[in-house]
C-alpha atoms as a PDB file:
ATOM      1  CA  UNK A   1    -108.625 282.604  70.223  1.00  0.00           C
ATOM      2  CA  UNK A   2    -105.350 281.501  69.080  1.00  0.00           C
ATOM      3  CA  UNK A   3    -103.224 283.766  71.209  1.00  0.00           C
ATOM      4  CA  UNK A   4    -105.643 283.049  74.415  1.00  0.00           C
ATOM      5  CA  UNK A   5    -104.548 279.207  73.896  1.00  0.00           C
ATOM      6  CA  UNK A   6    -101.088 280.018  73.737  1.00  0.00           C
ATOM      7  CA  UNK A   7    -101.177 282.191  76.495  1.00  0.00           C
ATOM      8  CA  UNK A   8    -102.803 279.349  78.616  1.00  0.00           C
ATOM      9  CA  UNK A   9    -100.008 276.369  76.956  1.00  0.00           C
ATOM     10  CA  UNK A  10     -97.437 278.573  78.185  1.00  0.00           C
ATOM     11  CA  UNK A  11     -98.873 279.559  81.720  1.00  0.00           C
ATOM     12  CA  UNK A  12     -98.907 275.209  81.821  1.00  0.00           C
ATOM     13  CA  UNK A  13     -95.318 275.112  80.737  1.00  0.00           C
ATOM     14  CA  UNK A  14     -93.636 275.552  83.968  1.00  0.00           C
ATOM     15  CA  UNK A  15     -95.832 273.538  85.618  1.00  0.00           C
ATOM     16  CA  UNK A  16     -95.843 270.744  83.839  1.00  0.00           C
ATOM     17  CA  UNK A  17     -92.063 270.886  83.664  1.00  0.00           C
ATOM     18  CA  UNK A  18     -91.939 270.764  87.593  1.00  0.00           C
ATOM     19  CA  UNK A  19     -94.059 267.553  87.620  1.00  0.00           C
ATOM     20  CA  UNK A  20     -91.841 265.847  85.407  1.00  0.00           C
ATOM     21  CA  UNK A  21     -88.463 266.524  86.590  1.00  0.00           C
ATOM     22  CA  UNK A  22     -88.783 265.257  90.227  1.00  0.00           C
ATOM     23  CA  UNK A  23     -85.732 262.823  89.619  1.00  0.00           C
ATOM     24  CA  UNK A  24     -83.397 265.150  87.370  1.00  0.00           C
ATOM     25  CA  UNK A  25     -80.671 264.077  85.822  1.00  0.00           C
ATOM     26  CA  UNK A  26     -76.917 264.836  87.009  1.00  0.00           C
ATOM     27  CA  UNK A  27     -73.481 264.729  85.556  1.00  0.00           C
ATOM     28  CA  UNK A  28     -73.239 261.447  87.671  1.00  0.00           C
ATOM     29  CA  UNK A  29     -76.097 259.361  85.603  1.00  0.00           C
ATOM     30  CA  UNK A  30     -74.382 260.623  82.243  1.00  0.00           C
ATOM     31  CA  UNK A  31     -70.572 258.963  83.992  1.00  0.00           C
ATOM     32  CA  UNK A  32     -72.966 255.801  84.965  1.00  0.00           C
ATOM     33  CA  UNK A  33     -74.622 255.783  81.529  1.00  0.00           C
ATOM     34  CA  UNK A  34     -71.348 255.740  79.582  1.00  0.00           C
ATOM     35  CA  UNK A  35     -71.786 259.103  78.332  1.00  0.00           C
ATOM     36  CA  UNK A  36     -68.988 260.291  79.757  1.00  0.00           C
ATOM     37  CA  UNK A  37     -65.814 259.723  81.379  1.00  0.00           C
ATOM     38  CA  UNK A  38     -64.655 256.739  79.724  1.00  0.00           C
ATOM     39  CA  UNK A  39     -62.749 256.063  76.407  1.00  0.00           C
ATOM     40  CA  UNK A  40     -65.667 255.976  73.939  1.00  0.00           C
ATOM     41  CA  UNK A  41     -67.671 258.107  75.932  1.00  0.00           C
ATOM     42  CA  UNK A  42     -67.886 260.983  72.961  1.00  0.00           C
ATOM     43  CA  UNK A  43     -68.703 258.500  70.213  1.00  0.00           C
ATOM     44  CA  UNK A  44     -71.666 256.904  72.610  1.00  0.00           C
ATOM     45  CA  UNK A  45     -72.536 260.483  73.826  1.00  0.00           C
ATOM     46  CA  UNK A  46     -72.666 261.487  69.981  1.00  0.00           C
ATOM     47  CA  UNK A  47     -74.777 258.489  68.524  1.00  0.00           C
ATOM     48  CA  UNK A  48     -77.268 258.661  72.132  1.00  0.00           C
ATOM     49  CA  UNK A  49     -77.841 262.834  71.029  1.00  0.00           C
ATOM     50  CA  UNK A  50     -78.549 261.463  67.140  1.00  0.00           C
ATOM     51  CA  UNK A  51     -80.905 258.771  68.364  1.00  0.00           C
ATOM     52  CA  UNK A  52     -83.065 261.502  70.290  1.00  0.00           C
ATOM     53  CA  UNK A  53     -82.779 264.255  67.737  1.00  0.00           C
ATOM     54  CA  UNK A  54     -80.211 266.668  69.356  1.00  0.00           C
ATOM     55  CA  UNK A  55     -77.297 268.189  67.783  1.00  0.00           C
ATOM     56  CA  UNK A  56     -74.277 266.583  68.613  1.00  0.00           C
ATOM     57  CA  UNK A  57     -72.119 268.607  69.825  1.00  0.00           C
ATOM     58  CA  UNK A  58     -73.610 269.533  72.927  1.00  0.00           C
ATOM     59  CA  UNK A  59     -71.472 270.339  76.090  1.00  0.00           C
ATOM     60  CA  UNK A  60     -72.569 268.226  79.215  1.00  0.00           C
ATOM     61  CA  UNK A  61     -73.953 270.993  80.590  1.00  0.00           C
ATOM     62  CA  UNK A  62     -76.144 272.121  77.764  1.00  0.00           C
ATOM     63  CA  UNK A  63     -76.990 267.815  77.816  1.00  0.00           C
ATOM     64  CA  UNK A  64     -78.241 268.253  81.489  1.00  0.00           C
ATOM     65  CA  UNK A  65     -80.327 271.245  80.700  1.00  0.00           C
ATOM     66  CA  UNK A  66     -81.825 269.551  77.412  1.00  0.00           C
ATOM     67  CA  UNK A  67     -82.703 265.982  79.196  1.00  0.00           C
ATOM     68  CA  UNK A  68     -84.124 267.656  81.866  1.00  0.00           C
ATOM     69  CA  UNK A  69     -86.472 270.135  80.093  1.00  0.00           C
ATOM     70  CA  UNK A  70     -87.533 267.380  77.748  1.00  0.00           C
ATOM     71  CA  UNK A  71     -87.274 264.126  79.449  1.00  0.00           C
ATOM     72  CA  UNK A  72     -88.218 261.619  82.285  1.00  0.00           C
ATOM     73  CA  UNK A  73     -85.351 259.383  83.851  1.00  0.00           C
ATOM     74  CA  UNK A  74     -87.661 256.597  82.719  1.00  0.00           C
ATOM     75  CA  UNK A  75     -87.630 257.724  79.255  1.00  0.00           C
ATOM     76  CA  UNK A  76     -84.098 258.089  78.834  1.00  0.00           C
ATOM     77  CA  UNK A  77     -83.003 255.040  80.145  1.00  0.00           C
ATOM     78  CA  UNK A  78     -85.199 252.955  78.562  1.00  0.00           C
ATOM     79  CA  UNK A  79     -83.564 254.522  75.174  1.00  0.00           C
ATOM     80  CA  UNK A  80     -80.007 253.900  76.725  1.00  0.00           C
ATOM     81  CA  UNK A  81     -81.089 249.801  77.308  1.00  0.00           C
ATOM     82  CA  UNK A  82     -82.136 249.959  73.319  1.00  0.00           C
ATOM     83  CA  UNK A  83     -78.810 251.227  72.497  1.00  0.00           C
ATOM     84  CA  UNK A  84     -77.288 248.388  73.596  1.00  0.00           C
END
């Protein structure tokens, strides 16, 4: 029983993944959030990763990946407007 429901979360994963990332983030919304590109872009990139749990020392890349896999646009900039 156990295995048959993770079997059927995973077969959702993708899926659900697909819905969500209709918008995905780019290297250009981290430049327009701040998070990189300008002179305290590492210590605002570093504080936004601690705020949503992520290690800090992630390269932009890896960033992308993350806030796209786990995130909504939405989301993320409604946690940018609280940083402020």
């Amino acid at each position: 029983m156990i295995l048959q429901g993770l079997h059927t979360a995973l077969a959702a994963a993708p899926l659900q993944a697909q819905q969500q990332n209709t918008d995905p983030i780019t290297y250009t919304d981290l430049y327009e959030w701040g998070l990189s590109g300008s002179a305290n872009a590492s210590e605002r990139r570093r504080t936004f990763l601690r705020i949503l749990g992520l290690p800090p020392r992630l390269s932009k890349k890896e960033i992308i990946q993350v806030l796209n896999t786990l995130y909504t646009r939405a989301a993320l900039q409604a946690q940018l407007e609280a940083m402020k």
